[in-house]
Protein backbone atom coordinates (compact mmCIF):
# COMPACT_ATOMS: atom_id res chain seq x y z
CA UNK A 1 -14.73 -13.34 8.82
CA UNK A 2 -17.51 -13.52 6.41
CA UNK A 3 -16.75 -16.47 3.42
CA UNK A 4 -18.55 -14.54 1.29
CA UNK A 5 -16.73 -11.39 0.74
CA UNK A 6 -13.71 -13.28 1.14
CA UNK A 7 -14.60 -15.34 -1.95
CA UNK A 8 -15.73 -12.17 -3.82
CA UNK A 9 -12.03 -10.04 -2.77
CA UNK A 10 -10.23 -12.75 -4.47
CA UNK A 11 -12.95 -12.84 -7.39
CA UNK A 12 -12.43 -9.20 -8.08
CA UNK A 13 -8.00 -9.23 -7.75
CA UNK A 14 -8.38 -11.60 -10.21
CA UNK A 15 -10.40 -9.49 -12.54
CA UNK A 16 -8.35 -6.46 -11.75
CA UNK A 17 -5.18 -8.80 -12.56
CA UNK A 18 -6.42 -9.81 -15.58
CA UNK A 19 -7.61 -6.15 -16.45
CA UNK A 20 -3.62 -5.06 -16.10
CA UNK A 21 -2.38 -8.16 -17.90
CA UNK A 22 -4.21 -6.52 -20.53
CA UNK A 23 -3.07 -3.20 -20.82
CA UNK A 24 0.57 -4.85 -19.94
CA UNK A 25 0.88 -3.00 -16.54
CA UNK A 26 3.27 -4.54 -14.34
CA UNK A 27 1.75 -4.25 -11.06
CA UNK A 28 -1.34 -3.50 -8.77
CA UNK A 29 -2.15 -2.31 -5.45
CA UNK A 30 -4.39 -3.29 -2.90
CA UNK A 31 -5.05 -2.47 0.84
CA UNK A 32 -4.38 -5.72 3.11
CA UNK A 33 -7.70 -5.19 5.00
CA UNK A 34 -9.72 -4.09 7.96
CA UNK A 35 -10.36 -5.83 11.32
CA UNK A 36 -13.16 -4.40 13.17
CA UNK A 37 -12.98 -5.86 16.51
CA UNK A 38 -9.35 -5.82 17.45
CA UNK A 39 -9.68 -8.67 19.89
CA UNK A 40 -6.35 -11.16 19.78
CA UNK A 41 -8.18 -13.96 18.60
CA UNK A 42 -10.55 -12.50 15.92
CA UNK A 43 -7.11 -10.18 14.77
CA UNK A 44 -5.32 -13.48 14.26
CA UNK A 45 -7.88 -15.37 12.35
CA UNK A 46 -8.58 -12.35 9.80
CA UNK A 47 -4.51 -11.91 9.84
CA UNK A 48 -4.15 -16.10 8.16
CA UNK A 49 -7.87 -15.10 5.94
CA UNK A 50 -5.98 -12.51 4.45
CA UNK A 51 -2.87 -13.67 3.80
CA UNK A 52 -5.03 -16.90 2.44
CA UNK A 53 -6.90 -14.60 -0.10
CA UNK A 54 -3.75 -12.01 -0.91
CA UNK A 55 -1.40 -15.11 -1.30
CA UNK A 56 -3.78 -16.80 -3.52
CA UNK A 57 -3.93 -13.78 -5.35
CA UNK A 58 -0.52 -13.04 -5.53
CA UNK A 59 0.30 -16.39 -7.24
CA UNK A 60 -2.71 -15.47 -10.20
CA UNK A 61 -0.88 -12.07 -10.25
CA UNK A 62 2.44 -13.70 -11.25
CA UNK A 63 1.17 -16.48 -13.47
CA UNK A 64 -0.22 -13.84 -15.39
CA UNK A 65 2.88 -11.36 -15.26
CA UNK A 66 1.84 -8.97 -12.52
CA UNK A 67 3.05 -8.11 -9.32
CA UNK A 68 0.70 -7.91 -6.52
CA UNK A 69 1.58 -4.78 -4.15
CA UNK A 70 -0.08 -4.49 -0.32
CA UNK A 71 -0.06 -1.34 0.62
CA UNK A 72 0.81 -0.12 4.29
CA UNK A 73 -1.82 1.54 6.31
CA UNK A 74 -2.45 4.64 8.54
CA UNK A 75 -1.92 4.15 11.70
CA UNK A 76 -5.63 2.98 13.03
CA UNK A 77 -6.56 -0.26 15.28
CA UNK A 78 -8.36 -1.40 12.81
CA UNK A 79 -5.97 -1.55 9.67
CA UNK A 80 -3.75 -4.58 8.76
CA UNK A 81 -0.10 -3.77 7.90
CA UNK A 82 0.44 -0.40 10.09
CA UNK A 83 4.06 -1.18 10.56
CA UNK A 84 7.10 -2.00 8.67
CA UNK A 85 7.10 -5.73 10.35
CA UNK A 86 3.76 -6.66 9.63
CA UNK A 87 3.72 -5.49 6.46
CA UNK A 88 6.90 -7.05 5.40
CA UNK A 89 5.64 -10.50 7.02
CA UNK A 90 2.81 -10.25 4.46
CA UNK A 91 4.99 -10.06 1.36
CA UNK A 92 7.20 -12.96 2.87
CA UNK A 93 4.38 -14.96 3.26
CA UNK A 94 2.17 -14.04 0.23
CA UNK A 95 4.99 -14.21 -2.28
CA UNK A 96 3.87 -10.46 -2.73
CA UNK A 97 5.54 -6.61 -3.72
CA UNK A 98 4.27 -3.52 -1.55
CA UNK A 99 3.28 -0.42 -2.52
CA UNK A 100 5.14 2.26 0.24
CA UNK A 101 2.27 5.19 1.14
CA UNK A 102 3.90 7.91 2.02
CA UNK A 103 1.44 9.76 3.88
CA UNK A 104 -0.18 6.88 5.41
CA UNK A 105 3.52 5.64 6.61
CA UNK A 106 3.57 9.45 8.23
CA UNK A 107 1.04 8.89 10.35
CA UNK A 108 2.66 6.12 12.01
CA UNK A 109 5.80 6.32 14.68
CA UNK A 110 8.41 4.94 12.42
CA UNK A 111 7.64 6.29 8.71
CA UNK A 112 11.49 5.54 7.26
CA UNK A 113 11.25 2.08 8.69
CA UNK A 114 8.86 1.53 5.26
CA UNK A 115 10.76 2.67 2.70
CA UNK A 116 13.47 0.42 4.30
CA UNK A 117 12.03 -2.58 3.36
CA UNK A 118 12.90 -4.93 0.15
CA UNK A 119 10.39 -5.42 -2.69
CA UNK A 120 9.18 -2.11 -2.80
CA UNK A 121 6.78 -1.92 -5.94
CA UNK A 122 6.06 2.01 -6.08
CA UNK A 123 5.30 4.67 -3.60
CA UNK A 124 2.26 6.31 -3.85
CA UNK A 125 3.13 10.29 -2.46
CA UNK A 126 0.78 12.59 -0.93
CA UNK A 127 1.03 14.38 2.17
CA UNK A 128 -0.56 15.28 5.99
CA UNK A 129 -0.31 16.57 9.25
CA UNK A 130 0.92 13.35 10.53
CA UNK A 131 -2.98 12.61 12.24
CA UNK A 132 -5.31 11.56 9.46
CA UNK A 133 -5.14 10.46 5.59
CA UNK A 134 -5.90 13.65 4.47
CA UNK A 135 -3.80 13.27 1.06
CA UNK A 136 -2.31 17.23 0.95
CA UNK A 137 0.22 17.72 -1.93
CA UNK A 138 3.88 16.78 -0.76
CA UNK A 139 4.86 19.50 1.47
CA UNK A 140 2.19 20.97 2.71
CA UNK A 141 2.25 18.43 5.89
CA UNK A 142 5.14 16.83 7.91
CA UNK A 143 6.47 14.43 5.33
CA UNK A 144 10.44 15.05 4.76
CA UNK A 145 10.45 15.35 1.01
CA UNK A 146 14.08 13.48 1.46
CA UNK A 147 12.48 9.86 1.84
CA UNK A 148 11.08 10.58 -1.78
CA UNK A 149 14.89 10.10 -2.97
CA UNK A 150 15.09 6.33 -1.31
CA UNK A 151 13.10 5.11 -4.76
CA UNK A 152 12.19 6.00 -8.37
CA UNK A 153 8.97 4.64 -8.81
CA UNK A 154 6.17 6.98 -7.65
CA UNK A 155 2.51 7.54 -8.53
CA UNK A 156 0.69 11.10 -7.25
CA UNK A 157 -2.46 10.12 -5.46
CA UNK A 158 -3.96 13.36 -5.28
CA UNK A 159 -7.56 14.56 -5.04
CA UNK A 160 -6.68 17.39 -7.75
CA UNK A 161 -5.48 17.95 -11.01
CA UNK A 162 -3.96 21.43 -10.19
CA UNK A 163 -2.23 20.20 -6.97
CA UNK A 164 -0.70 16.88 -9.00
CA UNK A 165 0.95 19.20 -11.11
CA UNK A 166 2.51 21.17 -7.85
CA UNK A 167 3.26 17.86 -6.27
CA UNK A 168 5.28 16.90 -9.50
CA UNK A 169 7.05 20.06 -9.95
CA UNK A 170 7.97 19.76 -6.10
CA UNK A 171 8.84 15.70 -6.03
CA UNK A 172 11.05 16.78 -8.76
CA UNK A 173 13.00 19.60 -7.10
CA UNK A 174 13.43 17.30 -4.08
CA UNK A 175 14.83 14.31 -6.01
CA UNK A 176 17.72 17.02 -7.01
């Protein structure tokens, strides 16, 4: 709602674009945003701000050879893109590539309906017990280690160095 921050999100993908244009990474991830009061009309004015801001975005991403990736939410009120339609709708309509969560797509009702969807950037894997974000290693929660096959891009987004090592020696034994 507030101009301000809205000006200062696209100020800052910019700068994070440009940062990854010059280290020649190909894409970047950010969350679609946050919607404190949940009221129809408020929802559906932040819903056209942010694809404003993420579309505007996504067109500085591409002039300058990046790929800007929304990332799906958990499953709270509050979050933008907690299903597989909404979040697809925002990559139609900001020319955009996702980035699949794993465990936050666990947490909602439909998890495989994500990784079903086209422009899939990367996934980022971690795991939980299907109620919070709590970011466990792959396997120690409910996610079925089989959606992991359905792509090949995949960063660990892990809280420790130890358990990123499990989580690759397990991704890897899954993908086989």
């Amino acid at each position: 709602v507030n101009r301000g921050i809205r000006e200062e999100t696209l100020t800052q993908l910019k700068e994070t674009v440009d940062m990854a244009a010059g280290i020649g990474a190909k894409y970047i991830t950010t969350h679609p945003g946050i919607i404190h009061k949940p009221i129809p009309r408020i929802w559906e004015m932040c819903t056209e701000w942010a694809l404003q801001v993420l579309g505007e975005a996504a067109d500085y991403a591409k002039n300058n050879g990046v790929t800007l990736s929304i990332e799906n939410m958990p499953n709270k009120s509050t979050y933008l893109c907690t299903n597989s339609d909404e979040l697809d709708m925002f990559r139609k309509k900001c020319g955009c590539g996702i980035t699949i969560d794993v465990g936050h797509a666990v947490t909602c009702p439909d998890p495989l309906s994500f990784m079903r969807l086209p422009g899939i950037s990367y996934l980022h894997v971690n795991d939980n017990k299907g109620d919070k974000d709590s970011h466990l290693c792959p396997g120690d929660g409910i996610l079925d280690l089989k959606m992991l096959r359905l792509h090949d891009r995949m960063i660990i987004e892990l809280n420790d160095y130890g358990n990123v090592l499990r989580a690759r020696d397990i991704i890897l034994r899954s993908l086989f």
